[in-house]
Every structure is written in structure tokens, then in C-alpha cells.
N, C-alpha and C. Protein backbone atom coordinates (compact mmCIF):
# COMPACT_ATOMS: atom_id res chain seq x y z
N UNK A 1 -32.35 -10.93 -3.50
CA UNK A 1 -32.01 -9.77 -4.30
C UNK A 1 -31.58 -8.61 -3.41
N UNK A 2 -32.02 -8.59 -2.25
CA UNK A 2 -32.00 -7.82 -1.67
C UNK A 2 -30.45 -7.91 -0.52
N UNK A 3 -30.08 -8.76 -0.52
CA UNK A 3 -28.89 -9.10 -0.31
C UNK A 3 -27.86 -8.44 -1.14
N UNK A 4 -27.69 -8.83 -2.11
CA UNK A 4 -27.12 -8.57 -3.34
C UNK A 4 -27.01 -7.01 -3.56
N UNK A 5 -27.98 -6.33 -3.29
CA UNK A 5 -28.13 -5.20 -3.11
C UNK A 5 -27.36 -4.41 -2.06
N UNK A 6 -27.76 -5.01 -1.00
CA UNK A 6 -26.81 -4.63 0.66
C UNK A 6 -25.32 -4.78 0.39
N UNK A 7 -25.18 -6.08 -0.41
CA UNK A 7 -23.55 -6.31 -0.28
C UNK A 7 -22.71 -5.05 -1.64
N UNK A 8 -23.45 -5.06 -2.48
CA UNK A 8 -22.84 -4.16 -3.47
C UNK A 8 -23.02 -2.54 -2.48
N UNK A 9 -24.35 -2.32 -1.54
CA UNK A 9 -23.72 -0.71 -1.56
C UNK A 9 -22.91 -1.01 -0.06
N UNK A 10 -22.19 -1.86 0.48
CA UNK A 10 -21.38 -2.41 1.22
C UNK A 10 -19.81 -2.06 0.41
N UNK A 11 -19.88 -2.68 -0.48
CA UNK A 11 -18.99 -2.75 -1.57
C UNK A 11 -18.18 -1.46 -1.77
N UNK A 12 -19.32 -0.30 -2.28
CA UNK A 12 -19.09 0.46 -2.72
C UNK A 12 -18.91 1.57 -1.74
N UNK A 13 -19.46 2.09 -0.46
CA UNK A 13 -19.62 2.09 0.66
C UNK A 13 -18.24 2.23 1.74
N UNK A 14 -17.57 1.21 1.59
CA UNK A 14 -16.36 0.68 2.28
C UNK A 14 -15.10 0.32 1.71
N UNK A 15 -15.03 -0.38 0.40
CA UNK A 15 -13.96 -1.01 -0.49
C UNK A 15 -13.73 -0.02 -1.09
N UNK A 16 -14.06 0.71 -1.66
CA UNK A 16 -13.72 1.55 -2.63
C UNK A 16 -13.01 3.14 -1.71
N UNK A 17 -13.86 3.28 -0.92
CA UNK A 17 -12.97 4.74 -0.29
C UNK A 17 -11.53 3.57 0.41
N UNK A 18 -11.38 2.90 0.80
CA UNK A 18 -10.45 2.48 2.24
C UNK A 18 -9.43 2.05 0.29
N UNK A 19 -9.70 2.06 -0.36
CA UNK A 19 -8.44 1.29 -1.75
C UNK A 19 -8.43 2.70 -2.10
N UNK A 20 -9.50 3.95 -2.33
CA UNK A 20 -9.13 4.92 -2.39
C UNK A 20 -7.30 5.61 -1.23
N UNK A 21 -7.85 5.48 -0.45
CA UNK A 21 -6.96 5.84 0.82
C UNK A 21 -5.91 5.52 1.21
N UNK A 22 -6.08 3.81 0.53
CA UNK A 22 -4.99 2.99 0.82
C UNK A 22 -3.27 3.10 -0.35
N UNK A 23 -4.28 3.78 -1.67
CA UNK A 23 -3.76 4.04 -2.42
C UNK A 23 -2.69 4.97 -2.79
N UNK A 24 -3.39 6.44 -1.64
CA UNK A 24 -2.75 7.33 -1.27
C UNK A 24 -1.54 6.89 -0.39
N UNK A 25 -1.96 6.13 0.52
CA UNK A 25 -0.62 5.54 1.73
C UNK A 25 0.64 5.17 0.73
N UNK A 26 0.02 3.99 -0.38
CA UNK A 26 1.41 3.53 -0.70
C UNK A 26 1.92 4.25 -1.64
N UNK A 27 1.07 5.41 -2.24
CA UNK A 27 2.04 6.86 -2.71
C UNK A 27 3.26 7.10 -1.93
N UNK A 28 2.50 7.94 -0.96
CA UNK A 28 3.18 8.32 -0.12
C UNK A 28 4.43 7.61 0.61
N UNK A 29 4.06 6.47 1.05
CA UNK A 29 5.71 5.42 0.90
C UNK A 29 6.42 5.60 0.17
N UNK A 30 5.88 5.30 -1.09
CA UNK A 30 6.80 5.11 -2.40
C UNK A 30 8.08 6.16 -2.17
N UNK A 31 7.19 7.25 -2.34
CA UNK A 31 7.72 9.44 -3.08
C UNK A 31 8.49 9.17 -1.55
N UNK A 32 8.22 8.18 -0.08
CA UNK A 32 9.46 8.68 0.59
C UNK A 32 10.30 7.96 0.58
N UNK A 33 10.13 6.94 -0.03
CA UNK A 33 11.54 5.68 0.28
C UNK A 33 12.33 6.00 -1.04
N UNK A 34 11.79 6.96 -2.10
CA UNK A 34 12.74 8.05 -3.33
C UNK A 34 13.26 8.95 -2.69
N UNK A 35 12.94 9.13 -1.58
CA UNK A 35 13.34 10.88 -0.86
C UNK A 35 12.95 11.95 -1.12
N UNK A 36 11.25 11.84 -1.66
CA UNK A 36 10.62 12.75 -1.81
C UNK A 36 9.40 13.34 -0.61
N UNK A 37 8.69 14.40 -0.69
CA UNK A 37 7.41 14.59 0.89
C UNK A 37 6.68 13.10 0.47
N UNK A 38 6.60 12.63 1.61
CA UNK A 38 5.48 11.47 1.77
C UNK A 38 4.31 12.36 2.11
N UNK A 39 4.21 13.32 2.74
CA UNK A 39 2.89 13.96 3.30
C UNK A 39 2.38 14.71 1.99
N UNK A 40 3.21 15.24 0.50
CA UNK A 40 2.28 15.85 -0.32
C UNK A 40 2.14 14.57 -0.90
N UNK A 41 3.06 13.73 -1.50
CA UNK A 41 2.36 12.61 -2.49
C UNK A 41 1.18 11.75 -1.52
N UNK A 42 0.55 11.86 -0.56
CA UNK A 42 -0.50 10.98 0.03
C UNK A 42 -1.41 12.07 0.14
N UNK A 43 -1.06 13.64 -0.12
CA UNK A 43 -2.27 14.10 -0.28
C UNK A 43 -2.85 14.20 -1.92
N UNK A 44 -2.04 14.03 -2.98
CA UNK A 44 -1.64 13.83 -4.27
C UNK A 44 -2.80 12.30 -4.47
N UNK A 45 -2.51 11.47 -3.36
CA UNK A 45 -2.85 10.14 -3.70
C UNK A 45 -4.70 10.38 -3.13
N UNK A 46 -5.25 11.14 -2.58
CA UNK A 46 -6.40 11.36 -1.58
C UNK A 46 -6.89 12.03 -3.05
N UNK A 47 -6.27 13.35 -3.94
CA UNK A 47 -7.04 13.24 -4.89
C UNK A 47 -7.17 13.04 -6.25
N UNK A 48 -6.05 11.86 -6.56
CA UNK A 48 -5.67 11.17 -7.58
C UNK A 48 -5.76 9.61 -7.68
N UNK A 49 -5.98 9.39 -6.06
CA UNK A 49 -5.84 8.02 -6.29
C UNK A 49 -4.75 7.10 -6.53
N UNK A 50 -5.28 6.00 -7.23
CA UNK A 50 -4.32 4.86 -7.93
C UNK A 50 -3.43 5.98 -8.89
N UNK A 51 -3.73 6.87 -9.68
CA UNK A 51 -2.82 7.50 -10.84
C UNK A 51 -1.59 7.88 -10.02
N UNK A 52 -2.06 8.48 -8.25
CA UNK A 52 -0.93 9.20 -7.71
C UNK A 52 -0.05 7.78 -7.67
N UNK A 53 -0.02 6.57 -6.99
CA UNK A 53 0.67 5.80 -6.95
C UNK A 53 1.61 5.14 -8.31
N UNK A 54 0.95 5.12 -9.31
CA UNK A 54 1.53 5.06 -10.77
C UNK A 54 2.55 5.97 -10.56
N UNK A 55 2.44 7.51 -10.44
CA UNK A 55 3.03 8.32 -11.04
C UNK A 55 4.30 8.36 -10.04
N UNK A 56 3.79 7.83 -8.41
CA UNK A 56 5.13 7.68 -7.22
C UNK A 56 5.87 7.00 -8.00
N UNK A 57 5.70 5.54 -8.56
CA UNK A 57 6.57 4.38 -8.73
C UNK A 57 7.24 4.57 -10.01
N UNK A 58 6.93 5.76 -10.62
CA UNK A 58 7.73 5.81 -11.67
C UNK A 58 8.87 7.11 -11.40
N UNK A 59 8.76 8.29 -10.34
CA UNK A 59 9.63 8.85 -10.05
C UNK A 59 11.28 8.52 -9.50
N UNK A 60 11.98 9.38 -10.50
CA UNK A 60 13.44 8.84 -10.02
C UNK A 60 14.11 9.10 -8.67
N UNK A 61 15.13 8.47 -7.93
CA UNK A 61 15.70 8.69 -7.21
C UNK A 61 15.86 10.43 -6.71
N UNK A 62 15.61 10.80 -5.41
CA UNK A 62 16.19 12.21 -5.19
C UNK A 62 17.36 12.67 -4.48
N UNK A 63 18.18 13.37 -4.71
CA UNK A 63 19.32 13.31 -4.24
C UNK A 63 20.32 13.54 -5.38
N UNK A 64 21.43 12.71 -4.55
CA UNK A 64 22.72 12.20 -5.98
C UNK A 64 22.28 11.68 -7.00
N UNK A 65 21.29 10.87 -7.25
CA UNK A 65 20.53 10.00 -8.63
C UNK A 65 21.56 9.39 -8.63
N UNK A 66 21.86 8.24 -7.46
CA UNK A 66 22.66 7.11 -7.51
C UNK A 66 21.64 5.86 -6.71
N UNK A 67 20.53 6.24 -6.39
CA UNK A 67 19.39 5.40 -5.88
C UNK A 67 20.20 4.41 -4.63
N UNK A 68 20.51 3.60 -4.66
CA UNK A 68 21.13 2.77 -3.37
C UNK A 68 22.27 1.98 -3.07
N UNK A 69 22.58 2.46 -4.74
CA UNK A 69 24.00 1.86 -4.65
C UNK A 69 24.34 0.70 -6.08
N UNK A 70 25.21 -0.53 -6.08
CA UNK A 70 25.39 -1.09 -6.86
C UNK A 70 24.66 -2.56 -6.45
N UNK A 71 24.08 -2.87 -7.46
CA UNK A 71 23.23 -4.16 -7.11
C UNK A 71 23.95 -5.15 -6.05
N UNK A 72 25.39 -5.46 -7.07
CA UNK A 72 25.56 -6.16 -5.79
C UNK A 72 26.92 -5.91 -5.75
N UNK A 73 27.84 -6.05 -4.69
CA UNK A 73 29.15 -5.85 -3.82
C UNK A 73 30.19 -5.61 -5.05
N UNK A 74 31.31 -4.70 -4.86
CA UNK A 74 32.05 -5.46 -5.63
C UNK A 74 32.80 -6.25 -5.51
N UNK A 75 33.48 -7.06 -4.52
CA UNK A 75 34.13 -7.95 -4.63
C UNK A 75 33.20 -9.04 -3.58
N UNK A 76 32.36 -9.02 -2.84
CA UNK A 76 31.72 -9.28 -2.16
C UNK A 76 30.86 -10.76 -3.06
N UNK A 77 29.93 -11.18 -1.76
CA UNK A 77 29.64 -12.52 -2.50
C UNK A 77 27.74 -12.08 -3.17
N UNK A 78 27.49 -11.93 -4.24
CA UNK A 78 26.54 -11.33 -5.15
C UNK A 78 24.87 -11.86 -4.20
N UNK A 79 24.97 -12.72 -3.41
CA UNK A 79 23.49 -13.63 -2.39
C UNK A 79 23.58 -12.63 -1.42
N UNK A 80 22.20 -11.98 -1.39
CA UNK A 80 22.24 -11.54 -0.18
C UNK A 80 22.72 -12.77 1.46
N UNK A 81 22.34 -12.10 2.36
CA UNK A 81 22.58 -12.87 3.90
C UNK A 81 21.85 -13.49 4.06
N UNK A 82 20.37 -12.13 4.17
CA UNK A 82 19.16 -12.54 4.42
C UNK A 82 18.25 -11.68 3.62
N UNK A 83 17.33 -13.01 3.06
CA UNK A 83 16.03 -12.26 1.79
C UNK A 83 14.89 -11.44 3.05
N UNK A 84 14.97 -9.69 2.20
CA UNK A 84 13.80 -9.65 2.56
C UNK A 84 12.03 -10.21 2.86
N UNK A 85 11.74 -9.86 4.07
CA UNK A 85 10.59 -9.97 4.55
C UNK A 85 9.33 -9.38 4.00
N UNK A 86 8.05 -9.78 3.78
CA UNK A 86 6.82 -8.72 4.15
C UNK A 86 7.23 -8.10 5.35
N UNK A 87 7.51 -8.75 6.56
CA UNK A 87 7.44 -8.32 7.97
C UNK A 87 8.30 -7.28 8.30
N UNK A 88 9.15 -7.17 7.65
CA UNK A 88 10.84 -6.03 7.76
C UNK A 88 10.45 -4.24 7.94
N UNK A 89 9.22 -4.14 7.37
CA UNK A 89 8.92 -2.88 7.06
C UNK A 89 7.70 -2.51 8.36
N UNK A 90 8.18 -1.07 8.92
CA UNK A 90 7.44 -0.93 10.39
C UNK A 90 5.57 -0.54 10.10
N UNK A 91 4.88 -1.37 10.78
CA UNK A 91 3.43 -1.01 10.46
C UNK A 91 2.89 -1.96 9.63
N UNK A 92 3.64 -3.19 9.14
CA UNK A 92 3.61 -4.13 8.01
C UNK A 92 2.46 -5.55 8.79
N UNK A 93 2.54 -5.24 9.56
CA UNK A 93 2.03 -6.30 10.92
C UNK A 93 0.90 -5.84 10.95
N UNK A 94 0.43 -4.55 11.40
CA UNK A 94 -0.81 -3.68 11.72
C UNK A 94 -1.62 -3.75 10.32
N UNK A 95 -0.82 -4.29 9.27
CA UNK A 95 -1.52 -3.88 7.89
C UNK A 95 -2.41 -5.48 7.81
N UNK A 96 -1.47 -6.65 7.95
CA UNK A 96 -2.04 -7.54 8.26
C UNK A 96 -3.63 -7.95 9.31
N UNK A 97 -2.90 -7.00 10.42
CA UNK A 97 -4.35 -7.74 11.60
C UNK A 97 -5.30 -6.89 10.76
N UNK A 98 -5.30 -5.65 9.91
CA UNK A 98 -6.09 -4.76 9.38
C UNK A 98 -7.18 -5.60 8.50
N UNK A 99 -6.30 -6.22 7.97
CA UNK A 99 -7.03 -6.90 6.87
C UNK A 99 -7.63 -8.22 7.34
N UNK A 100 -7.10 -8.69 8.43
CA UNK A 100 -7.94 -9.91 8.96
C UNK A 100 -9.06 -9.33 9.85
N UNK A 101 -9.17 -8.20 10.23
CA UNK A 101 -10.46 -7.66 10.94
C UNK A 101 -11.71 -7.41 10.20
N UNK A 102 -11.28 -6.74 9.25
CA UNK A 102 -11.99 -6.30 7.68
C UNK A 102 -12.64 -7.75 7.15
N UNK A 103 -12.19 -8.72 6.97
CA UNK A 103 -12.51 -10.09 6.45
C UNK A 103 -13.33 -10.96 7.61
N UNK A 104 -12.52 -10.79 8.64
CA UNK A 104 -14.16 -11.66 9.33
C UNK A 104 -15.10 -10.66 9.90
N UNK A 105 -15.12 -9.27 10.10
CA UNK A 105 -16.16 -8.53 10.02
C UNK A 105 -16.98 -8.33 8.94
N UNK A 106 -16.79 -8.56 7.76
CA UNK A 106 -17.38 -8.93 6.38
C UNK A 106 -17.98 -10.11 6.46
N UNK A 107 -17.61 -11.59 7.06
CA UNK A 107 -18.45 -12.68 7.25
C UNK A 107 -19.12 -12.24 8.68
N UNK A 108 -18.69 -11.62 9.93
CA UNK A 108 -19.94 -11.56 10.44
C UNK A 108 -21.01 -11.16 10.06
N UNK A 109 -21.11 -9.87 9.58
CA UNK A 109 -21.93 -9.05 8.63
C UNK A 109 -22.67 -10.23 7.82
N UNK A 110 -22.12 -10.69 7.03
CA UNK A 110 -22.66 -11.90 5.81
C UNK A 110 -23.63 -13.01 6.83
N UNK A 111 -22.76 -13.16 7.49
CA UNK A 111 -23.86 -14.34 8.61
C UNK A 111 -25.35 -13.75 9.18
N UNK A 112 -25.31 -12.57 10.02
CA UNK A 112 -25.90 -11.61 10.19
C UNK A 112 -27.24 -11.41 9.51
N UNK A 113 -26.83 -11.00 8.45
CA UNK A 113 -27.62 -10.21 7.25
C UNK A 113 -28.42 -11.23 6.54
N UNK A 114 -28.01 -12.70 6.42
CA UNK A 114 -28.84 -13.87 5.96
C UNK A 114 -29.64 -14.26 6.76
């Protein structure tokens, strides 16, 4: 029981602020890859949370409000070259080892603690 106990204020403790935080980050992406401040929508996201990220992904284009162009070419051949990556985007790597550190430091912990 007492396990159970450890792992929930673990839970609550660690998972919940870092999805808090994390939440804010991909605000803040979002509001800049629209061409909006990434630095207010991630402070937007620190005290809104998940809502700030909702509310990034629904903001329109800034600028011309022509967003990136026409889906595809016009006379051009409609397949891209090459399909985007997870990996394409800078820091996308670091997000990975992030999350594999987090996961077996969670089973050391778990091994540990039994």
C-alpha cells in the first residue's frame, strides 16, 4: 500500500508539473511556427496550461494570412520528395533521450523502492 502511495505522490510530484511545462513549450512552438511571440504564449502556457496549447493550435496564420502557400505545386508533381520526419525539427532528439531518461529512472526508482 505503501508503494502505491509513493508512486501516486511520484505521479503527482513529477508528471503533472513537467506535462504542465511541457504544455507550455508546445504553445509556444505552435504561436511561433504562426508567427506569433513564442516567449508570451509559453508564458500563457505556464499559466494556462493545456487550454494555452488548445487556444495556440487554433490561432490563424500571422502576417499576409496566406499561411505557407498552396498545398501542392502548381504545375509541379502533387508527392512530396521527402516525407517529413519526427527528427527534422531542432531539439526533437533531446526530447527523445528526455524521455528515455525519465523512463528508466522511473524503473530504477521502481526497482529500488521494492
Amino acid at each position: 500500500m505503501t508503494t502505491l502511495i509513493g508512486m501516486a505522490l511520484a505521479f503527482g510530484a513529477l508528471w503533472v508539473p513537467l506535462a504542465w511545462v511541457a504544455a507550455a513549450g508546445f504553445a509556444g512552438h505552435v504561436a511561433g511556427e504562426k508567427g506569433r511571440c513564442s516567449a508570451c504564449w509559453f508564458f500563457w502556457g505556464i499559466l494556462f496550461g493545456p487550454l494555452s496549447l488548445i487556444a495556440a493550435v487554433g490561432l490563424p496564420m500571422a502576417g499576409n494570412g496566406q499561411g505557407q502557400g498552396p498545398a501542392y505545386p502548381v504545375g509541379g508533381n502533387p508527392a512530396p520528395e521527402k516525407l517529413p520526419s519526427v527528427f527534422d525539427k531542432p531539439g526533437s532528439k533531446w526530447v527523445l533521450v528526455f524521455i528515455v531518461v525519465v523512463l528508466v529512472a522511473a524503473y530504477v526508482f521502481k526497482q529500488h523502492s521494492a
